[in-house]
PDB file of N, CA and C in Angstrom:
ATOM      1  N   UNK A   1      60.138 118.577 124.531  1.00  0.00           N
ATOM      2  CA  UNK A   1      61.351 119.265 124.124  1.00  0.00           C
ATOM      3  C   UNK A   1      62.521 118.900 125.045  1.00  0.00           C
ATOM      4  N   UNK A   2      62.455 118.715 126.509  1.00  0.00           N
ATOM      5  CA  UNK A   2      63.288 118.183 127.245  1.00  0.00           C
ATOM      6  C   UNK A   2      63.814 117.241 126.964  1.00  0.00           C
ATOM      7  N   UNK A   3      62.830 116.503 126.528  1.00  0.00           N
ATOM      8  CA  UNK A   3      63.541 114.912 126.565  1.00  0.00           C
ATOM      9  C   UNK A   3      64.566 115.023 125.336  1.00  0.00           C
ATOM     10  N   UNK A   4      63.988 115.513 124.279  1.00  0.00           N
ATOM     11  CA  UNK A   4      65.132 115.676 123.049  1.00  0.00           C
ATOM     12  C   UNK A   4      66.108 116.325 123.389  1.00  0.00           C
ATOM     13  N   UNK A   5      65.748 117.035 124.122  1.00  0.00           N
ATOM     14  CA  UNK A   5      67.248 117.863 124.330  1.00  0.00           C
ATOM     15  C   UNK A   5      68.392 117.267 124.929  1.00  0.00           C
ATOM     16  N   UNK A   6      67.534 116.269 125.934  1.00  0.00           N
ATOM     17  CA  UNK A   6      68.576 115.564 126.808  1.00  0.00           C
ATOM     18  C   UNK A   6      69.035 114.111 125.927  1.00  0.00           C
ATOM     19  N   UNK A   7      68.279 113.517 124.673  1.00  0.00           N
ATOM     20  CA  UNK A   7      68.810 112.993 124.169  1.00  0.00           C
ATOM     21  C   UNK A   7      69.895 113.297 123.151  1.00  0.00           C
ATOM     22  N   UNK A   8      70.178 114.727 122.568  1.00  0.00           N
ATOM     23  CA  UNK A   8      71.172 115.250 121.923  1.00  0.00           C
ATOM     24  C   UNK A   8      72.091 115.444 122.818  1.00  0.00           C
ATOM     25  N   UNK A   9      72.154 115.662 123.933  1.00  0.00           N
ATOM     26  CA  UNK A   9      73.564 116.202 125.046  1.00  0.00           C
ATOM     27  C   UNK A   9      73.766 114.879 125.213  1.00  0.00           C
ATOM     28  N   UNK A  10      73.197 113.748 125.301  1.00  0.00           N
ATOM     29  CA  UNK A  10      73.790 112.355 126.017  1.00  0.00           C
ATOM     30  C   UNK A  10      74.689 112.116 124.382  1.00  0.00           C
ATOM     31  N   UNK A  11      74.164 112.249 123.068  1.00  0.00           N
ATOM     32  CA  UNK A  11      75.140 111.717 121.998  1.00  0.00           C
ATOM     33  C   UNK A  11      75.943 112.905 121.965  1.00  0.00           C
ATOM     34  N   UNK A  12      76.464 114.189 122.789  1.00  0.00           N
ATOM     35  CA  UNK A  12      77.570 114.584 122.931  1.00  0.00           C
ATOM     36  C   UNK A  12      78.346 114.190 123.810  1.00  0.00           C
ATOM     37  N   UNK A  13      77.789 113.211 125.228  1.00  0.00           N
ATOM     38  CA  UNK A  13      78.273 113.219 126.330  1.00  0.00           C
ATOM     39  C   UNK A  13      79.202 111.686 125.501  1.00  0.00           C
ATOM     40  N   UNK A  14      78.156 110.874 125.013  1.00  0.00           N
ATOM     41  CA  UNK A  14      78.914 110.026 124.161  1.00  0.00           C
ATOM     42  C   UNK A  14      80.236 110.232 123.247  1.00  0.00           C
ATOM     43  N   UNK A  15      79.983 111.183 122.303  1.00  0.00           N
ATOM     44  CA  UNK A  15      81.010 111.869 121.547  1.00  0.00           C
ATOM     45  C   UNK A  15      82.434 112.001 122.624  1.00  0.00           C
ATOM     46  N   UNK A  16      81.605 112.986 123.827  1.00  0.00           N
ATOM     47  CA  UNK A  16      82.950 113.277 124.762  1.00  0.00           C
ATOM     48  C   UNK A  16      83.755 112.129 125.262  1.00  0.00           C
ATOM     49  N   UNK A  17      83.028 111.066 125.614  1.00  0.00           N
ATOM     50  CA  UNK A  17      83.501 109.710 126.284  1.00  0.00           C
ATOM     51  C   UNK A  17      84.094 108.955 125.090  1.00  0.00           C
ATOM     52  N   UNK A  18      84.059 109.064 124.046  1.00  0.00           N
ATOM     53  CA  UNK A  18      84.625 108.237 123.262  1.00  0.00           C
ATOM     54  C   UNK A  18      86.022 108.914 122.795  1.00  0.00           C
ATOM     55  N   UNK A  19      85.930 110.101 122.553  1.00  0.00           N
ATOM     56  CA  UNK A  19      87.297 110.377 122.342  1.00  0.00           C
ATOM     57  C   UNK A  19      88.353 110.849 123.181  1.00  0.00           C
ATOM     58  N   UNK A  20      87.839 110.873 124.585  1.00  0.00           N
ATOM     59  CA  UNK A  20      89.025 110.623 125.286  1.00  0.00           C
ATOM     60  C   UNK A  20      89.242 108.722 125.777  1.00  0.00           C
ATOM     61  N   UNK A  21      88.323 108.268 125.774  1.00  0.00           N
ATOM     62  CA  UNK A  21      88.661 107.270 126.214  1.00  0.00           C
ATOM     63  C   UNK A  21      89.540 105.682 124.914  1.00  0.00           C
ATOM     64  N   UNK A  22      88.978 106.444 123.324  1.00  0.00           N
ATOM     65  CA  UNK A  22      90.310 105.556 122.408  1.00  0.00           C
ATOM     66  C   UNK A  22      90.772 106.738 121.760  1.00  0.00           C
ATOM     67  N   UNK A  23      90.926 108.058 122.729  1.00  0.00           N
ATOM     68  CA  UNK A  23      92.098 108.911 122.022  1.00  0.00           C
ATOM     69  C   UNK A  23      91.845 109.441 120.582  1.00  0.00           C
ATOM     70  N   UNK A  24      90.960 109.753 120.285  1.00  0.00           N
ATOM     71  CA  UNK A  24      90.272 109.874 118.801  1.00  0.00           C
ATOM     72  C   UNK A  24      90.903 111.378 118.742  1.00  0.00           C
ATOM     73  N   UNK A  25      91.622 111.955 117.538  1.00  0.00           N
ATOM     74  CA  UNK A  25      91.642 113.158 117.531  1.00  0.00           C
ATOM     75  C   UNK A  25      90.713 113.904 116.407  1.00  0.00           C
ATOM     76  N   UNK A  26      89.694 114.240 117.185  1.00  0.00           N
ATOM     77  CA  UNK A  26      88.490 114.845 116.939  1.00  0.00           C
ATOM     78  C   UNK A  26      87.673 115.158 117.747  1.00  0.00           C
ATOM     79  N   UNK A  27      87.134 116.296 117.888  1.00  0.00           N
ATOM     80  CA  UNK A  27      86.221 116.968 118.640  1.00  0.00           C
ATOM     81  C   UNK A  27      85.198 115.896 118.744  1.00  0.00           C
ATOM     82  N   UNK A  28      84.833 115.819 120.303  1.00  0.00           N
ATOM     83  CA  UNK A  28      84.041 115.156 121.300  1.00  0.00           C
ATOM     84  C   UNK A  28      82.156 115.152 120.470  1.00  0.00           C
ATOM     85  N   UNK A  29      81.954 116.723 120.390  1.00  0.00           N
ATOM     86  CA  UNK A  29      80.636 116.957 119.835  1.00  0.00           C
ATOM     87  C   UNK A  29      80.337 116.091 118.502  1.00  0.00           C
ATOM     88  N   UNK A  30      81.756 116.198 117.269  1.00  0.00           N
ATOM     89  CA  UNK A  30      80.990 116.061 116.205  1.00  0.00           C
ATOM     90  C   UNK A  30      81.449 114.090 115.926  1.00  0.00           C
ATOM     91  N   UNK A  31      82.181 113.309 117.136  1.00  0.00           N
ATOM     92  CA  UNK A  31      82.024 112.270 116.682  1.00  0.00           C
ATOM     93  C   UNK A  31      80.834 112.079 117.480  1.00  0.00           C
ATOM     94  N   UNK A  32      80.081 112.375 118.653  1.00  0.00           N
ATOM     95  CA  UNK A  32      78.836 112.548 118.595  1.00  0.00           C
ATOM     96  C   UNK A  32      77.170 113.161 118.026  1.00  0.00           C
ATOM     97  N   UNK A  33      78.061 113.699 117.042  1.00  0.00           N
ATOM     98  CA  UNK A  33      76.719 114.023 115.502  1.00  0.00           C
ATOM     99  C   UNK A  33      76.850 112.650 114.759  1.00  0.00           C
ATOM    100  N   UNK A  34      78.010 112.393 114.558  1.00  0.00           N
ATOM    101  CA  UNK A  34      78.628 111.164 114.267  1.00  0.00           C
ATOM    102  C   UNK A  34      77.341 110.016 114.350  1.00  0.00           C
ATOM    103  N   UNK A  35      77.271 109.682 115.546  1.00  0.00           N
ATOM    104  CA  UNK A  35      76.647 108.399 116.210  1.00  0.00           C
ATOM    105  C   UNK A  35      75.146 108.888 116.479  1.00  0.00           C
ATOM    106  N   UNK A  36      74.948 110.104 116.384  1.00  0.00           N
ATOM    107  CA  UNK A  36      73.209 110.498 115.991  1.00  0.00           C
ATOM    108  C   UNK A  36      73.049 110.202 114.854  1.00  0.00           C
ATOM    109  N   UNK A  37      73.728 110.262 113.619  1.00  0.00           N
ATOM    110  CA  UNK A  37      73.674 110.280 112.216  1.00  0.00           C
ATOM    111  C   UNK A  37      73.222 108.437 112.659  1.00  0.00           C
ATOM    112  N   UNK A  38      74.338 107.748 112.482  1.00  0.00           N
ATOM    113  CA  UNK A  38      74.396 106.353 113.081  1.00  0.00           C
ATOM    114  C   UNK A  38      72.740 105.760 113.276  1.00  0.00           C
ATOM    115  N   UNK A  39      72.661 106.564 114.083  1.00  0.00           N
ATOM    116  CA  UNK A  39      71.276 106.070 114.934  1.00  0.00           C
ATOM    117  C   UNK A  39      70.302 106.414 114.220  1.00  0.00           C
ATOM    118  N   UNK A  40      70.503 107.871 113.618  1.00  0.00           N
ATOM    119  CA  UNK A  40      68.660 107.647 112.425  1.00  0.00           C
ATOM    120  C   UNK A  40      68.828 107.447 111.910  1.00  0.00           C
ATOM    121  N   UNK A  41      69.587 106.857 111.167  1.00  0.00           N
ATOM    122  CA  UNK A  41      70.229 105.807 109.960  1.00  0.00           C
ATOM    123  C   UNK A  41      69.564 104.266 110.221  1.00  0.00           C
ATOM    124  N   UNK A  42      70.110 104.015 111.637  1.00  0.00           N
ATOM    125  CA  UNK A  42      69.781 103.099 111.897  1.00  0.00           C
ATOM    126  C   UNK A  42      68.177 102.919 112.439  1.00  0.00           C
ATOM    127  N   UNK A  43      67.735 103.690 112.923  1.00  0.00           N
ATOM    128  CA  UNK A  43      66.469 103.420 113.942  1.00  0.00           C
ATOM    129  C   UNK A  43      65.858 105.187 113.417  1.00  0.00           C
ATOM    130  N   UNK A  44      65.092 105.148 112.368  1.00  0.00           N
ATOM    131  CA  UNK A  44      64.226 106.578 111.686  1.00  0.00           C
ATOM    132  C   UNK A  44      63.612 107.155 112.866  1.00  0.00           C
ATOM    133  N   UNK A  45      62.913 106.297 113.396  1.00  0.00           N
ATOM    134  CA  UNK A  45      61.691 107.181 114.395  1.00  0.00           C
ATOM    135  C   UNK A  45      62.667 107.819 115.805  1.00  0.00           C
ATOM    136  N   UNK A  46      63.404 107.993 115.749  1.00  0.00           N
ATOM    137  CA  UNK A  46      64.286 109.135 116.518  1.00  0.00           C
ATOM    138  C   UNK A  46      63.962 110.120 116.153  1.00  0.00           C
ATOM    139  N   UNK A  47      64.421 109.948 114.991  1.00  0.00           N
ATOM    140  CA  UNK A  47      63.959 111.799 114.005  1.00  0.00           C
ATOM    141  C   UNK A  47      63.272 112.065 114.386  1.00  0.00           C
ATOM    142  N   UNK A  48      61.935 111.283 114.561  1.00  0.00           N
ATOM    143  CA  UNK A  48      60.477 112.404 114.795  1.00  0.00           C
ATOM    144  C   UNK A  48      60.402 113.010 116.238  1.00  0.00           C
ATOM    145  N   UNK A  49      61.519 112.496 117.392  1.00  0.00           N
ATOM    146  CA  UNK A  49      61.816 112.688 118.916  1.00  0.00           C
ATOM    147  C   UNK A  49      62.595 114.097 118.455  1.00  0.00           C
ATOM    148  N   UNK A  50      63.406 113.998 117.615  1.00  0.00           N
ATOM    149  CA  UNK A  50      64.678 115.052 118.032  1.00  0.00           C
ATOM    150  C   UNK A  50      64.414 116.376 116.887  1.00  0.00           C
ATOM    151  N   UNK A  51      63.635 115.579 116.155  1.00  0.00           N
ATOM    152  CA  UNK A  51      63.489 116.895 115.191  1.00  0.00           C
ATOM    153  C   UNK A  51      62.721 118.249 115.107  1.00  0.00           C
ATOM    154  N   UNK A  52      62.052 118.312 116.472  1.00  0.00           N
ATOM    155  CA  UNK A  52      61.433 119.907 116.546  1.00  0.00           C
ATOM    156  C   UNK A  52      62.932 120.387 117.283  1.00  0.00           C
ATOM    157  N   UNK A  53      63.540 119.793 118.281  1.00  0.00           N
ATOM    158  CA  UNK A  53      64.029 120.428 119.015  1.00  0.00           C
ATOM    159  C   UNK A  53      65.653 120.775 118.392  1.00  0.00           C
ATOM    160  N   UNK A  54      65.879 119.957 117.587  1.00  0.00           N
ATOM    161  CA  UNK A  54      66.874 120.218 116.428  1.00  0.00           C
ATOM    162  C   UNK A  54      66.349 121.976 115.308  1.00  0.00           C
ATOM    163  N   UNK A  55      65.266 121.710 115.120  1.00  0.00           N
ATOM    164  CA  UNK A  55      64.760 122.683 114.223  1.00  0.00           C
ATOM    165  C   UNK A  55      64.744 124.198 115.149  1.00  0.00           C
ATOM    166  N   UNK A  56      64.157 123.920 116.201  1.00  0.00           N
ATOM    167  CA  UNK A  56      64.186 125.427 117.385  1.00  0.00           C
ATOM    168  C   UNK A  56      66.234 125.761 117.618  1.00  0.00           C
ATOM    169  N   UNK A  57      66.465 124.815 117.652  1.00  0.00           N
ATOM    170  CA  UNK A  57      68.426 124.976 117.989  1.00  0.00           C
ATOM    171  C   UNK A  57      68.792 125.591 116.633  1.00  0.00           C
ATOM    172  N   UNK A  58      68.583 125.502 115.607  1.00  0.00           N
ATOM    173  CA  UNK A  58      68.698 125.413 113.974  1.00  0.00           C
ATOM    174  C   UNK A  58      68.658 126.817 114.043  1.00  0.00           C
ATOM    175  N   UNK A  59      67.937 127.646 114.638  1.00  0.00           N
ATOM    176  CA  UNK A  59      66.810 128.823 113.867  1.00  0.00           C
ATOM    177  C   UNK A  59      67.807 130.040 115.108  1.00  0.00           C
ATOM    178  N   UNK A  60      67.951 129.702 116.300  1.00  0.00           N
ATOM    179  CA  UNK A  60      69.151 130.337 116.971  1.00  0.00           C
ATOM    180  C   UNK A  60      70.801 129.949 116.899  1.00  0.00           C
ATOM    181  N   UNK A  61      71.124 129.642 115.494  1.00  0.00           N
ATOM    182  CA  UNK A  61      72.372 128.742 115.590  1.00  0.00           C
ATOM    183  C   UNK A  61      73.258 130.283 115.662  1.00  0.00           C
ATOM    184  N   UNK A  62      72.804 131.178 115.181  1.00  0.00           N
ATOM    185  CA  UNK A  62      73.880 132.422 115.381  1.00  0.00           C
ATOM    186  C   UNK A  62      74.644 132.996 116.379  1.00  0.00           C
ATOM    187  N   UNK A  63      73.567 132.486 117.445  1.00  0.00           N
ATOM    188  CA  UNK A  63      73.971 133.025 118.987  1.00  0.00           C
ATOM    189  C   UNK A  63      75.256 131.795 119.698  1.00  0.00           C
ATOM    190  N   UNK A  64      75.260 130.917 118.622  1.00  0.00           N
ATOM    191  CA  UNK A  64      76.518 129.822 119.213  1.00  0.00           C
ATOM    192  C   UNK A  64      78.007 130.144 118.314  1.00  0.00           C
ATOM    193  N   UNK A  65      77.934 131.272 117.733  1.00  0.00           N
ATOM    194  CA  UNK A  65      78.896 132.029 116.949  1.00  0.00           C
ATOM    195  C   UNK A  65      80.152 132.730 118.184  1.00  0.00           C
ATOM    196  N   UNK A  66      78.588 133.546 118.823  1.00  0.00           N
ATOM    197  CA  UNK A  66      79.225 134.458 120.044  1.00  0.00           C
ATOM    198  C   UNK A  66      80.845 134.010 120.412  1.00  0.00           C
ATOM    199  N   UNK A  67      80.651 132.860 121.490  1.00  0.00           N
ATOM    200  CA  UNK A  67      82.091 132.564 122.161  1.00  0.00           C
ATOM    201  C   UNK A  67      82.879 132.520 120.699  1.00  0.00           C
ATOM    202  N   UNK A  68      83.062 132.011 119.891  1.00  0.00           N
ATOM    203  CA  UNK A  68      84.164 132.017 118.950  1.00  0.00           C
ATOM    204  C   UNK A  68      84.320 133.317 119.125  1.00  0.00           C
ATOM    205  N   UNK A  69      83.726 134.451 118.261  1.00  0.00           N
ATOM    206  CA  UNK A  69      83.745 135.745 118.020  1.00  0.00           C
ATOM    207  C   UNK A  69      84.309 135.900 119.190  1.00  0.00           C
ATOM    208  N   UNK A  70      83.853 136.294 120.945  1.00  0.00           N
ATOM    209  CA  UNK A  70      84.899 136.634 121.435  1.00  0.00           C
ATOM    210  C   UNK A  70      86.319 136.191 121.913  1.00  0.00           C
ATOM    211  N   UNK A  71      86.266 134.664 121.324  1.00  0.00           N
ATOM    212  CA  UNK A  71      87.841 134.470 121.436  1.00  0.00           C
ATOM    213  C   UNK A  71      88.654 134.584 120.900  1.00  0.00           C
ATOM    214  N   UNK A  72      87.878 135.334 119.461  1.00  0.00           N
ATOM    215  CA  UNK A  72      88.840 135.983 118.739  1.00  0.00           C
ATOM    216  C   UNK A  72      89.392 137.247 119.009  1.00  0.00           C
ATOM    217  N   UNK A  73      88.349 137.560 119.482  1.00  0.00           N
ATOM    218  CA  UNK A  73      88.653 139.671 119.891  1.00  0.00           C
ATOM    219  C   UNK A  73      89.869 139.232 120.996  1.00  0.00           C
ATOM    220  N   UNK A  74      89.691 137.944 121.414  1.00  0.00           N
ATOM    221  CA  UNK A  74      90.574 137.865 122.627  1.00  0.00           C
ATOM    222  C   UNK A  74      92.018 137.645 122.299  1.00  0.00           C
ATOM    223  N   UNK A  75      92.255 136.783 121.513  1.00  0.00           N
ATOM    224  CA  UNK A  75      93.312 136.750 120.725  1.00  0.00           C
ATOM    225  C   UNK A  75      93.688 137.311 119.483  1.00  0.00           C
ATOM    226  N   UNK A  76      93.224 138.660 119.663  1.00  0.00           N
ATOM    227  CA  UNK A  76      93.877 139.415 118.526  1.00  0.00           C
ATOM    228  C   UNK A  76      95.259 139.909 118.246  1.00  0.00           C
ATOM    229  N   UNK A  77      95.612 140.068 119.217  1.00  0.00           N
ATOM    230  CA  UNK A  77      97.114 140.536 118.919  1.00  0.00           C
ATOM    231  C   UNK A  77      97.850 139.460 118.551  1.00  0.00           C
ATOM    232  N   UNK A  78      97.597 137.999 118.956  1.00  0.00           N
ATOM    233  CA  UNK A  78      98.342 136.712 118.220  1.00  0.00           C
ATOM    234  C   UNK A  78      98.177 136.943 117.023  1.00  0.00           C
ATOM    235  N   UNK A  79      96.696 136.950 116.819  1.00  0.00           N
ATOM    236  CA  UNK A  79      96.531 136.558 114.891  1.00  0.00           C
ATOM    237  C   UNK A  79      97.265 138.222 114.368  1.00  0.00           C
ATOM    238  N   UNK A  80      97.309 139.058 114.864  1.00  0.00           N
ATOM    239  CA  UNK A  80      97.923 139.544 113.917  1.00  0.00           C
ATOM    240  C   UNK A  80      99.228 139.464 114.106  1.00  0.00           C
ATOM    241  N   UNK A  81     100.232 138.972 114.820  1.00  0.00           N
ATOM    242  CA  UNK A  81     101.690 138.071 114.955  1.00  0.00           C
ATOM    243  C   UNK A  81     101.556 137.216 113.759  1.00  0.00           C
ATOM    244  N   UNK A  82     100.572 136.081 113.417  1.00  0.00           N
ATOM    245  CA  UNK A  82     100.724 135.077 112.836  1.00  0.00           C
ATOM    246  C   UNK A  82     100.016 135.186 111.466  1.00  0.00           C
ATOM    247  N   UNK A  83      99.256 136.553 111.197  1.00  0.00           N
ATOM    248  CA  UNK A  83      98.464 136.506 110.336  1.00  0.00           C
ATOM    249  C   UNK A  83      99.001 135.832 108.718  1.00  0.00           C
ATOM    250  N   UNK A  84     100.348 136.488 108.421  1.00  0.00           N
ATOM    251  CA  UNK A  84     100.861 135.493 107.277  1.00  0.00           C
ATOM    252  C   UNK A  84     100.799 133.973 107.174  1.00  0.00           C
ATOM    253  N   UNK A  85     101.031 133.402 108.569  1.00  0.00           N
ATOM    254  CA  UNK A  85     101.162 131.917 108.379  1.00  0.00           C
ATOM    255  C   UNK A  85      99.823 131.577 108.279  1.00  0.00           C
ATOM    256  N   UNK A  86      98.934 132.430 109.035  1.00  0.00           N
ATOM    257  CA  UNK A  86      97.262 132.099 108.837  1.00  0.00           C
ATOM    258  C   UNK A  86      96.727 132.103 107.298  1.00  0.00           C
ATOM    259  N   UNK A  87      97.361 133.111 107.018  1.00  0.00           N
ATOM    260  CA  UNK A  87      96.758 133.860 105.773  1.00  0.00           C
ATOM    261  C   UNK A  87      97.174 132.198 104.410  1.00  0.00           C
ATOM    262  N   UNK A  88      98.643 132.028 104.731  1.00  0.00           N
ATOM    263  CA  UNK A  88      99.296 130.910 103.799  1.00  0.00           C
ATOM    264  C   UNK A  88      98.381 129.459 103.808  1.00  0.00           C
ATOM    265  N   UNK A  89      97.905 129.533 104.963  1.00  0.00           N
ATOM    266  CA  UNK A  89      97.446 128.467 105.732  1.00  0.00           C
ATOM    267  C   UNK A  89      95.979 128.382 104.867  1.00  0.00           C
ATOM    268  N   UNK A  90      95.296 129.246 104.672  1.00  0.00           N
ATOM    269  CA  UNK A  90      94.478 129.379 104.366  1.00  0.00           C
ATOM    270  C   UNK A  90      93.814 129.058 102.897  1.00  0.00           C
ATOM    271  N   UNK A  91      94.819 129.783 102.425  1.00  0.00           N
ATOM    272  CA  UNK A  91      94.845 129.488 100.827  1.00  0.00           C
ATOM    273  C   UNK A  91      95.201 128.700 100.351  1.00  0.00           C
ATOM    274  N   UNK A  92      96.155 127.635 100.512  1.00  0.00           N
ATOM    275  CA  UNK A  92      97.416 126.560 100.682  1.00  0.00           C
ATOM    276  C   UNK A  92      95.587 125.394 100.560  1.00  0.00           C
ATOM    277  N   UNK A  93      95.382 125.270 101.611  1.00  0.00           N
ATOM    278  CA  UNK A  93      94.151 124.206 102.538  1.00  0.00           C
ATOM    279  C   UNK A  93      92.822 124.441 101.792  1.00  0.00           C
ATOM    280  N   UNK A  94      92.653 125.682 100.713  1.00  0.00           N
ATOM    281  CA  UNK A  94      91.314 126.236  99.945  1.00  0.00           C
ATOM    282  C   UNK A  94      91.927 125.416  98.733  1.00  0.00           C
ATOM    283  N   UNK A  95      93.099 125.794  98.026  1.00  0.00           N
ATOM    284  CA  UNK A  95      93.782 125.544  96.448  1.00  0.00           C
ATOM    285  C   UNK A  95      93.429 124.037  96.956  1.00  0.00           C
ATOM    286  N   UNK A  96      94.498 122.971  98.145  1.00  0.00           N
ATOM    287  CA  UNK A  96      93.981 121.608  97.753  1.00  0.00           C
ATOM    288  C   UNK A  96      92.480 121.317  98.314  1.00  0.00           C
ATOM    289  N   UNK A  97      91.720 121.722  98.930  1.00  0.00           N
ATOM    290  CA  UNK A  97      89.809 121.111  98.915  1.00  0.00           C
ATOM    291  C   UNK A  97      89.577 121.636  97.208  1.00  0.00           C
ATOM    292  N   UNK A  98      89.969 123.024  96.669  1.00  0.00           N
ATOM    293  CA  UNK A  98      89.163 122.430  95.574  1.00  0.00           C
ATOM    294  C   UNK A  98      89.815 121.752  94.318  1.00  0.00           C
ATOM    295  N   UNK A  99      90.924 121.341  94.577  1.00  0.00           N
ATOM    296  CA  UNK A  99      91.972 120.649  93.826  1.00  0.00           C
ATOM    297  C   UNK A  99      91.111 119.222  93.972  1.00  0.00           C
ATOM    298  N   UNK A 100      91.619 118.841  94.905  1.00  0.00           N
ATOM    299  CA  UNK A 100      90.670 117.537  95.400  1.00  0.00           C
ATOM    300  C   UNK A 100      89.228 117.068  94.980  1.00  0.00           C
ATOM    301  N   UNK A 101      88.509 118.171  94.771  1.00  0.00           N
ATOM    302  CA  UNK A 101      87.164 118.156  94.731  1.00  0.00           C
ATOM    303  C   UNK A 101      87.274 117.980  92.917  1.00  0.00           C
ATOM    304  N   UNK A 102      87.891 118.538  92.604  1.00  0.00           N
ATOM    305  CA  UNK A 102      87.856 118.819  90.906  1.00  0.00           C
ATOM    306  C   UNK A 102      88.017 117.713  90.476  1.00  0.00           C
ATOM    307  N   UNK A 103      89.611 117.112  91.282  1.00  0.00           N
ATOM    308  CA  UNK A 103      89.537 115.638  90.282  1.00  0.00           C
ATOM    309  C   UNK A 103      88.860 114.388  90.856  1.00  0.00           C
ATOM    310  N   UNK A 104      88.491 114.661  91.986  1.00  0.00           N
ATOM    311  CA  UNK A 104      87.073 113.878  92.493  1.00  0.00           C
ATOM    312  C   UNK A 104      86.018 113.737  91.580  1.00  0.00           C
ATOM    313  N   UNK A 105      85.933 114.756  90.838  1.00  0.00           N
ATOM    314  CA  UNK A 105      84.581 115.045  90.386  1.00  0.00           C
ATOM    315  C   UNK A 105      85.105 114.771  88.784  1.00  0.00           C
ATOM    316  N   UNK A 106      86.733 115.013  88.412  1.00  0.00           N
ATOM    317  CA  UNK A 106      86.473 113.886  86.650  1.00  0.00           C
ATOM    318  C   UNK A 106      86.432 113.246  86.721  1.00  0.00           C
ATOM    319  N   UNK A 107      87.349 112.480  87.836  1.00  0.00           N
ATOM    320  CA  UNK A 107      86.939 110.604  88.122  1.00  0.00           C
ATOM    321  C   UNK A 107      85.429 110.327  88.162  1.00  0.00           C
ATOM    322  N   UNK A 108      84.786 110.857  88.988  1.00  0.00           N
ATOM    323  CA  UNK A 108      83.404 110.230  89.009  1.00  0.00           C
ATOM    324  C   UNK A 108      82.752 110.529  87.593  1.00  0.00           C
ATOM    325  N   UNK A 109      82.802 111.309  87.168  1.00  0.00           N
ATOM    326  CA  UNK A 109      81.884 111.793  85.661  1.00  0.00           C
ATOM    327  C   UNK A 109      82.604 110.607  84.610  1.00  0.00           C
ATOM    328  N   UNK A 110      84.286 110.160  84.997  1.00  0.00           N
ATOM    329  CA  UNK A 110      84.934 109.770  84.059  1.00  0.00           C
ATOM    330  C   UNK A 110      84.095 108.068  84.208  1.00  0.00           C
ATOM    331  N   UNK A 111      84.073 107.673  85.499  1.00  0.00           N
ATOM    332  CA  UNK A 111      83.616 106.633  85.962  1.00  0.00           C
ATOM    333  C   UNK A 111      82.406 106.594  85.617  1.00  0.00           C
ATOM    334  N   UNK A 112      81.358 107.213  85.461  1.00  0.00           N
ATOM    335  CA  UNK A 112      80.105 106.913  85.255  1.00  0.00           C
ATOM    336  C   UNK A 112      79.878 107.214  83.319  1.00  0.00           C
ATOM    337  N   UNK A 113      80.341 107.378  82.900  1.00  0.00           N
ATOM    338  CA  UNK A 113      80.906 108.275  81.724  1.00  0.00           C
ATOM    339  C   UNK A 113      79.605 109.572  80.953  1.00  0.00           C
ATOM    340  N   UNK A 114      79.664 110.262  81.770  1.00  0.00           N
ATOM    341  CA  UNK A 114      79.118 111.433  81.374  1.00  0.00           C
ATOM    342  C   UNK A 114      80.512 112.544  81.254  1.00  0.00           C
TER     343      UNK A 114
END
């Protein structure tokens, strides 16, 4: 279990090193899910290294909720300053994903012709 573990923190430590070092704007962690994806893509028998210890992380993923949750309690009095622009923000960014998704999805049906 160690060893997997320490091979998932090195493709975050990767993630971290890559986007500060060509400036990537994207979180450090997930262009390092990124380059795990990459890798059992590329090379399967990883999976069978990382995948109990992926599955035990999986099954406590709730408890990595926590810090968000309290940085929200922490910044509450902002969001409710900003809650309209949040609120606009919100719905605005929902209407185009499923705008997007819709005519994603006649093109492809139109393209395949079903």
């Amino acid at each position: 279990m160690i060893p997997a573990l320490a091979t998932l923190l090195v493709f975050q430590l990767l993630g971290e090193a890559l986007v500060l070092a060509l400036a990537v704007p994207a979180p450090g962690p997930v262009v390092g899910l990124a380059l795990l994806l990459l890798t059992l893509v590329l090379r399967p028998s990883v999976l069978g290294a990382v995948k109990p210890t992926a599955q035990t992380l999986l099954q406590h993923l709730s408890l990595l909720f926590v810090p968000a949750g309290v940085g929200v309690m922490l910044h509450l009095q902002r969001l409710g300053d900003e809650a309209l622009a949040i609120g606009v923000a919100l719905v605005v960014s929902t209407l185009v994903g499923l705008a997007s998704a819709a005519l994603t999805m006649a093109w492809l049906m139109k393209r395949t012709g079903r």
